[in-house]
Protein backbone atom coordinates (compact mmCIF):
# COMPACT_ATOMS: atom_id res chain seq x y z
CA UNK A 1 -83.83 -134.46 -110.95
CA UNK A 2 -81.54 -135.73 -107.74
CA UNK A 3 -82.42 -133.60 -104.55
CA UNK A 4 -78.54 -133.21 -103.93
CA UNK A 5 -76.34 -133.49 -106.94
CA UNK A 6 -72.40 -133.04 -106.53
CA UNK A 7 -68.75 -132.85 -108.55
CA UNK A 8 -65.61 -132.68 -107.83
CA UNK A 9 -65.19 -129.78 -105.89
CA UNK A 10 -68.02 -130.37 -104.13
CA UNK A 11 -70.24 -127.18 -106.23
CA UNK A 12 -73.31 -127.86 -106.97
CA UNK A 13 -74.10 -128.83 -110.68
CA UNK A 14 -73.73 -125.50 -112.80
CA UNK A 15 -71.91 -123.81 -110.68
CA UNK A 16 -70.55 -121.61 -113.71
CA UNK A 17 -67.69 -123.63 -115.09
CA UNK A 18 -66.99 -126.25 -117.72
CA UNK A 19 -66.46 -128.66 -115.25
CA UNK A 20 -70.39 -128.77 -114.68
CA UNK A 21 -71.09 -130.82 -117.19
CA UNK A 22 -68.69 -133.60 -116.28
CA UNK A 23 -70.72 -136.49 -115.08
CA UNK A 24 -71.56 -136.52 -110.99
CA UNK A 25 -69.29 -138.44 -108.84
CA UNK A 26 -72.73 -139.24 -106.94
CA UNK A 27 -76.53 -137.92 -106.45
CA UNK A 28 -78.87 -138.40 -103.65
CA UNK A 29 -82.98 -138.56 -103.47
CA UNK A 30 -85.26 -138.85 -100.83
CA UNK A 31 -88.54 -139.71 -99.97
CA UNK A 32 -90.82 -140.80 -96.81
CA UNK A 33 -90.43 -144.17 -95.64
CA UNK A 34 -92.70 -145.52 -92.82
CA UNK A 35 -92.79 -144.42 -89.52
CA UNK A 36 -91.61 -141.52 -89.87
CA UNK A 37 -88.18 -142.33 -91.83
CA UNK A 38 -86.32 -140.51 -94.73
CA UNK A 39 -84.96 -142.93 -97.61
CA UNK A 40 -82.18 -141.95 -98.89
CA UNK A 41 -81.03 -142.77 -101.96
CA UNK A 42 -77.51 -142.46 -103.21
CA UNK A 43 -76.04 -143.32 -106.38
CA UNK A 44 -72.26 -142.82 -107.80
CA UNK A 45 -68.75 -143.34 -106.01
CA UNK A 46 -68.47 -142.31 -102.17
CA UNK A 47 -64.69 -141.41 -101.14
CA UNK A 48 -62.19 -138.80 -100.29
CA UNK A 49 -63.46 -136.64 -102.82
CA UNK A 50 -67.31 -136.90 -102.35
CA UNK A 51 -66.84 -137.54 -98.48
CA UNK A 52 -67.77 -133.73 -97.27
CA UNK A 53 -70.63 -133.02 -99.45
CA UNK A 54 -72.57 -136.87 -98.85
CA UNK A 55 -71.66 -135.50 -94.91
CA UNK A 56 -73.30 -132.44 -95.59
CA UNK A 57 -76.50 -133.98 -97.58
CA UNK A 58 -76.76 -136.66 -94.63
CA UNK A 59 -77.06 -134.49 -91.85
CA UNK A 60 -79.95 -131.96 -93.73
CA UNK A 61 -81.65 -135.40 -94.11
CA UNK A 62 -81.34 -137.23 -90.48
CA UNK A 63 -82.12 -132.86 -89.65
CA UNK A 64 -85.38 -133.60 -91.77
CA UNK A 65 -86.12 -136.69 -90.63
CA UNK A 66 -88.60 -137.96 -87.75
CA UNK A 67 -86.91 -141.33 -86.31
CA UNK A 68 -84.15 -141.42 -88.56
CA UNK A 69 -82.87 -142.46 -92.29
CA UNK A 70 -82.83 -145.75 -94.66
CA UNK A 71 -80.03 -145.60 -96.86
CA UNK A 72 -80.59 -147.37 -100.37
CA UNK A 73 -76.94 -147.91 -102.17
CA UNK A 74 -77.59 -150.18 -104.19
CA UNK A 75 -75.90 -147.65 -106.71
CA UNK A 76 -72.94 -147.06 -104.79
CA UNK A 77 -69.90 -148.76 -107.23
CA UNK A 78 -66.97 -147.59 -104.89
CA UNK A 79 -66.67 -147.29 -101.32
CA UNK A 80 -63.71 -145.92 -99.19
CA UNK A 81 -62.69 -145.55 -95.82
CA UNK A 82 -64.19 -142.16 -96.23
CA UNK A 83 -67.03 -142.78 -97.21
CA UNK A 84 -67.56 -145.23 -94.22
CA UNK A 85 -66.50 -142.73 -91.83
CA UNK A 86 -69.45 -140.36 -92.80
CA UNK A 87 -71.62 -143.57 -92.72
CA UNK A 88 -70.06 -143.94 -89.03
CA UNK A 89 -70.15 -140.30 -88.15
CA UNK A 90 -74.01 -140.57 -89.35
CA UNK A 91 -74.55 -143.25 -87.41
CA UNK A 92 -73.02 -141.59 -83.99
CA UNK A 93 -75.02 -138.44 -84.42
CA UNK A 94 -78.41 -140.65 -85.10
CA UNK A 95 -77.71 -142.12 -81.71
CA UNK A 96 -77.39 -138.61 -79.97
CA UNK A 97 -80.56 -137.56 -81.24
CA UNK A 98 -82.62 -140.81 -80.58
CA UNK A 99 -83.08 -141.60 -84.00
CA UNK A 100 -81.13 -144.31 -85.88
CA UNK A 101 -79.85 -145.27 -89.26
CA UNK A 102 -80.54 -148.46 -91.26
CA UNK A 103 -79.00 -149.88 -94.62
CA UNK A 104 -81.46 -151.25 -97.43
CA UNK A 105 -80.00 -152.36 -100.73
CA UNK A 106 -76.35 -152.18 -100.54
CA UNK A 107 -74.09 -152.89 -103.71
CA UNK A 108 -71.07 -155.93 -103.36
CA UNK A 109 -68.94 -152.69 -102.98
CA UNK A 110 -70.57 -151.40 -100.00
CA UNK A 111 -71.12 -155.38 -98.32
CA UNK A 112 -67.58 -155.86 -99.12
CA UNK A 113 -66.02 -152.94 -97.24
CA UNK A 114 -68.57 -153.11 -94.37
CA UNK A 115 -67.31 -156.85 -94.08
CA UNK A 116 -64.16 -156.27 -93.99
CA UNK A 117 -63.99 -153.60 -91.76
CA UNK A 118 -66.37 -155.33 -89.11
CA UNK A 119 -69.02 -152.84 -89.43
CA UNK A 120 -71.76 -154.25 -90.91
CA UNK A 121 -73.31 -155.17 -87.53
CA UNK A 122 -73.83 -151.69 -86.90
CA UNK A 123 -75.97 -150.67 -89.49
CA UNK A 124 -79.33 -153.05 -89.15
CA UNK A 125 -80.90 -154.24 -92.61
CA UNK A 126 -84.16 -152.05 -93.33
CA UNK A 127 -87.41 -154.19 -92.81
């Protein structure tokens, strides 16, 4: 079962309506990584919709974390400008608390819109 699991609406699956069982616009796990990291993994679509709630799961995890997070989205199909902007905002508040964010497997949706946008030089490849 995903540590963080969201729908439209941003609820938390079975939250008491029929919409609960309509399949999760994305999901999130974690585990330890080394040196005192948090992997994060995230699978499903990251936009407008999803944008607070991934904000809200990323900062309990860079909260929980020692020097920072990996990010795995590898599962990520769809990217958006808002979804970037929580990956930015991430990034910033890393930064302020001496800790940092890195990317590991990233889909050809998430390369492709960190191309383009000329911010895939901020987020180092994990080791």
């Amino acid at each position: 079962m995903a540590e963080h699991e969201y729908e439209l609406g941003f609820w938390p699956r079975g939250a008491g309506t029929a919409a609960a069982a309509a399949p999760l616009p994305f999901s999130t796990d974690s585990y330890p990584g080394g040196g005192g990291r948090l992997v994060m993994v995230i699978r499903g679509e990251l936009d407008h919709d999803t944008a607070p709630a991934l904000q809200r799961a990323l900062e309990e995890a860079l909260e929980r974390s020692r020097s920072g997070l990996e990010l795995d989205l590898q599962a990520v199909p769809f990217l958006d400008c808002s979804g970037l902007n929580v990956l930015l905002r991430l990034r910033r508040d890393a930064q302020t608390h001496g800790k940092t964010v890195e990317l590991g497997p990233r889909s050809p949706a998430v390369t492709r819109l960190l191309t383009l946008s000329g911010t895939a030089s901020l987020f180092p490849r994990a080791q």
